[in-house]
Every structure is written in structure tokens, then in C-alpha cells.
C-alpha atoms as a PDB file:
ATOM      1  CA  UNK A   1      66.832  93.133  74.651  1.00  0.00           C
ATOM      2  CA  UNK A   2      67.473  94.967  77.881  1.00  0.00           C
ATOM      3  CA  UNK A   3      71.093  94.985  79.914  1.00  0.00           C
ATOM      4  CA  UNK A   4      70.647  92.744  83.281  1.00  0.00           C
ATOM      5  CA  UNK A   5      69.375  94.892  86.323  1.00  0.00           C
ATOM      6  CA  UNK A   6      70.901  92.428  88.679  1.00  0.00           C
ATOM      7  CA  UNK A   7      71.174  88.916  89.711  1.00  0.00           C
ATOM      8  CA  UNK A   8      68.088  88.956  91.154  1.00  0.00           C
ATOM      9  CA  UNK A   9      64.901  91.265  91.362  1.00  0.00           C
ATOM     10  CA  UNK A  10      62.688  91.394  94.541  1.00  0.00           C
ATOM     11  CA  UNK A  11      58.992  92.546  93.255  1.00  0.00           C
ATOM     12  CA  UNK A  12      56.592  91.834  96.799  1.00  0.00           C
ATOM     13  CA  UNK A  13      57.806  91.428 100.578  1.00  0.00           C
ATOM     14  CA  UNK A  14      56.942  90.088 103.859  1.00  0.00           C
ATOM     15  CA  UNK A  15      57.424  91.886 106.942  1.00  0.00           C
ATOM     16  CA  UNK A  16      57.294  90.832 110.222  1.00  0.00           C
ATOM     17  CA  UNK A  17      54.170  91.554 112.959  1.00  0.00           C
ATOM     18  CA  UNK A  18      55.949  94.576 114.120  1.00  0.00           C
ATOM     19  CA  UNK A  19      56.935  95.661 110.473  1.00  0.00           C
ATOM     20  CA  UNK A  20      60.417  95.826 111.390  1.00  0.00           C
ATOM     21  CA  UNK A  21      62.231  92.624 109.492  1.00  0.00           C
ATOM     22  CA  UNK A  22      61.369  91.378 106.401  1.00  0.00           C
ATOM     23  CA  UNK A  23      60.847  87.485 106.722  1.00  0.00           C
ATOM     24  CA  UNK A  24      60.598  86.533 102.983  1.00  0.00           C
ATOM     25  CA  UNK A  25      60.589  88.435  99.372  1.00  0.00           C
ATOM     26  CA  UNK A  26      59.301  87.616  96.251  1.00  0.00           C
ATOM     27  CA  UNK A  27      62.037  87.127  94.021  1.00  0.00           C
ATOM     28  CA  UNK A  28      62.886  86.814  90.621  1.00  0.00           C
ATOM     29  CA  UNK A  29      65.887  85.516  88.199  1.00  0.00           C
ATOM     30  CA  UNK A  30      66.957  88.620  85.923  1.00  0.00           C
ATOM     31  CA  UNK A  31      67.028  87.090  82.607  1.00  0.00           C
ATOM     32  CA  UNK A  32      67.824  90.054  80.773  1.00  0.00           C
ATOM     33  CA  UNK A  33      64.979  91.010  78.457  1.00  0.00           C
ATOM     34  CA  UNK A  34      62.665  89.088  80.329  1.00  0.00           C
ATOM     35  CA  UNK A  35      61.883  88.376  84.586  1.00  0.00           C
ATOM     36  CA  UNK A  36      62.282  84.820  85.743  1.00  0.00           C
ATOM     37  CA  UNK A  37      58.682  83.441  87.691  1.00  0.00           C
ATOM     38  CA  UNK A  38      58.422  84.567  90.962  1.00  0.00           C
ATOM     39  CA  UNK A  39      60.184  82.602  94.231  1.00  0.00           C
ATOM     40  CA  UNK A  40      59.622  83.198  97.389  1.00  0.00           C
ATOM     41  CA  UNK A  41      62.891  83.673  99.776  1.00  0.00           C
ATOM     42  CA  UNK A  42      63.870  84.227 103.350  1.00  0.00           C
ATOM     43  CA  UNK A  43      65.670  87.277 104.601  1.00  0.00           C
ATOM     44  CA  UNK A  44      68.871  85.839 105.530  1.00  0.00           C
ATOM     45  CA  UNK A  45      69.200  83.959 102.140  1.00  0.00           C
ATOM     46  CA  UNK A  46      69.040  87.522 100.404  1.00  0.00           C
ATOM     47  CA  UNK A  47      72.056  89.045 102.962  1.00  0.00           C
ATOM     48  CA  UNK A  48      73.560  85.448 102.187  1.00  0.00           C
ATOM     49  CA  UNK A  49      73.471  85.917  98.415  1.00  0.00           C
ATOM     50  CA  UNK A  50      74.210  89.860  98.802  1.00  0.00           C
ATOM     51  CA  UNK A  51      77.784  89.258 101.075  1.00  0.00           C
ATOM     52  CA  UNK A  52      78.201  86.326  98.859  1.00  0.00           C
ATOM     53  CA  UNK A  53      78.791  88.634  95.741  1.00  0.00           C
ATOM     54  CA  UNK A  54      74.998  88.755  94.110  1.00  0.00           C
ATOM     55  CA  UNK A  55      73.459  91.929  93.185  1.00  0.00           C
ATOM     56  CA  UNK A  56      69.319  92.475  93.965  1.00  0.00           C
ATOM     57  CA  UNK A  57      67.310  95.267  92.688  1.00  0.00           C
ATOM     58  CA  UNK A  58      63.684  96.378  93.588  1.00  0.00           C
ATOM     59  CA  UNK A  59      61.207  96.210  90.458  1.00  0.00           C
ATOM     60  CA  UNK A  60      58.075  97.505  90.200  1.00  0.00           C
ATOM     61  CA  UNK A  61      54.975  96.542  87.915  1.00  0.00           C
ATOM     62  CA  UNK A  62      53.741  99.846  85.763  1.00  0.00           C
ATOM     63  CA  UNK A  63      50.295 100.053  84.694  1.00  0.00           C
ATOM     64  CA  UNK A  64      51.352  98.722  81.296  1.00  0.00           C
ATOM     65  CA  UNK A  65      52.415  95.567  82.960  1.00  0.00           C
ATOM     66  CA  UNK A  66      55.947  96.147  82.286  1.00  0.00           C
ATOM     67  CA  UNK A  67      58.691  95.879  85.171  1.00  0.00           C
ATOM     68  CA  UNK A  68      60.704  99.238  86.087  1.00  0.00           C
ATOM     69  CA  UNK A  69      64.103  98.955  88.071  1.00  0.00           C
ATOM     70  CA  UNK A  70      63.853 100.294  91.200  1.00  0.00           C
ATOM     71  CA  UNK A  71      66.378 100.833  93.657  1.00  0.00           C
ATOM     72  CA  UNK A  72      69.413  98.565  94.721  1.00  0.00           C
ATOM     73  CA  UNK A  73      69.519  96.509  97.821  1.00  0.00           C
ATOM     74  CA  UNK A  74      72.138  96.554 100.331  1.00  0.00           C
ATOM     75  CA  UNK A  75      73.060  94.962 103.915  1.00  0.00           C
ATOM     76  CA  UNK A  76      73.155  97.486 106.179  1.00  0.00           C
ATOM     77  CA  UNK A  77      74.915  96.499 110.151  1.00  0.00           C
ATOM     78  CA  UNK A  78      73.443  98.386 112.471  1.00  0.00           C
ATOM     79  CA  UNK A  79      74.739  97.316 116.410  1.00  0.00           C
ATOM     80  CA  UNK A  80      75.530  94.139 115.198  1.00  0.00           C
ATOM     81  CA  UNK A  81      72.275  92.997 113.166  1.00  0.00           C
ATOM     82  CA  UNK A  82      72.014  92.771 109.193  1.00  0.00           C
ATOM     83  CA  UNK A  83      69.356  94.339 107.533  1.00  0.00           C
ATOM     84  CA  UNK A  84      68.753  94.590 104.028  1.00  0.00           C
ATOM     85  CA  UNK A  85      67.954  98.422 102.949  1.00  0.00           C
ATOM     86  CA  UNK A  86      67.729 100.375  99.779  1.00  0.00           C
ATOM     87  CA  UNK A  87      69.398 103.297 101.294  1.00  0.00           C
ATOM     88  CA  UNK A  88      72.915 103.275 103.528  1.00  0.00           C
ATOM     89  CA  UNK A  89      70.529 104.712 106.830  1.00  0.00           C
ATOM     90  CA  UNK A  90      71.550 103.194 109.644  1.00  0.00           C
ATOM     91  CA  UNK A  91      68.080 102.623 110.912  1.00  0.00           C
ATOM     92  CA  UNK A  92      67.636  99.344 112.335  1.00  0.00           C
ATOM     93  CA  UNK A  93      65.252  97.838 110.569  1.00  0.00           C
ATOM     94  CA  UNK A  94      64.575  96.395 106.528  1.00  0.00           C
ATOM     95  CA  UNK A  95      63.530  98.704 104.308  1.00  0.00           C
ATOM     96  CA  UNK A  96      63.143  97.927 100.612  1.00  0.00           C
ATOM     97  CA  UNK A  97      60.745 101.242 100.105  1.00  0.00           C
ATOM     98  CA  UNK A  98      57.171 101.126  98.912  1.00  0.00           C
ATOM     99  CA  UNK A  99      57.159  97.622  97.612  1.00  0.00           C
ATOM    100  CA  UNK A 100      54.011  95.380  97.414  1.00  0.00           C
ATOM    101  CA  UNK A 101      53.274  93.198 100.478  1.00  0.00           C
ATOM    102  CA  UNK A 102      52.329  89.377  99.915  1.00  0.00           C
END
């Protein structure tokens, strides 16, 4: 049995026409050895959930068809507007790094 990554683990995204803002994630319930089945979310429920107290965490499929932790997600204000980053840049725009697009 593995120690809890997070709250909840975001495995896929959706970005918006001009890649710029994610509009939903694939997201799963960290159940602590295992991943909770995949739900699909909108942005602003993740910075929601994130101000709110939750913790997310990227996760990534290996070829083994086990889940690594990836990186932790944050809300990031940049002039005003929320995005939800896996660094602190100030670049405004989501970025949750090299994750699969659905």
C-alpha cells in the first residue's frame, strides 16, 4: 500500500482552441494504493477545490501500466486571472506539463 499523492490526480487535459486555458481534466480520486475511475472536470472546479484546501497532482501511465506521481498543481494569479500551473511562472496561461490530451 502506497501513501496518498493527493486528493486528487489529473491523468489527461483539455485545452482550449488557442491552447492557452485548460477547459476540463481528467481526474481521479487518490485512493491510496489504488486510482479512483477517471472524471472529467472543469477548470474552475479544480482552482475551486485547490483555494478550497484540496491537493491535485499530475500522474502519468508508465509502460507497465502503473501510475507515476508527477508534479503538483497550483493556482497561479497572473493580472488578475487564475490559472492552474505546475510551476510558480507567472505566465498567463495553464500549464500542467506534458500531460495527455483527451
Amino acid at each position: 500500500m502506497r501513501e496518498r499523492w493527493a486528493d486528487y490526480l489529473i491523468s489527461a487535459v483539455r485545452y482550449n482552441a488557442a491552447e492557452t486555458h485548460i477547459e476540463e481534466v481528467r481526474v481521479h480520486d487518490d485512493l491510496g494504493d489504488t486510482v479512483g475511475p477517471p472524471l472529467m472536470i472543469k477548470r474552475t472546479t479544480v482552482v475551486e477545490r485547490l483555494e478550497g484546501g484540496y491537493t491535485f497532482v499530475t500522474i502519468v501511465k508508465s509502460s507497465d501500466g502503473s501510475w507515476r506521481k508527477g508534479a503538483r498543481v497550483r493556482v497561479v494569479t497572473v493580472r488578475g486571472t487564475k490559472f492552474i500551473r505546475t510551476d510558480a511562472d507567472r505566465t498567463a496561461e495553464d500549464n500542467l506539463g506534458n500531460l495527455p490530451r483527451f
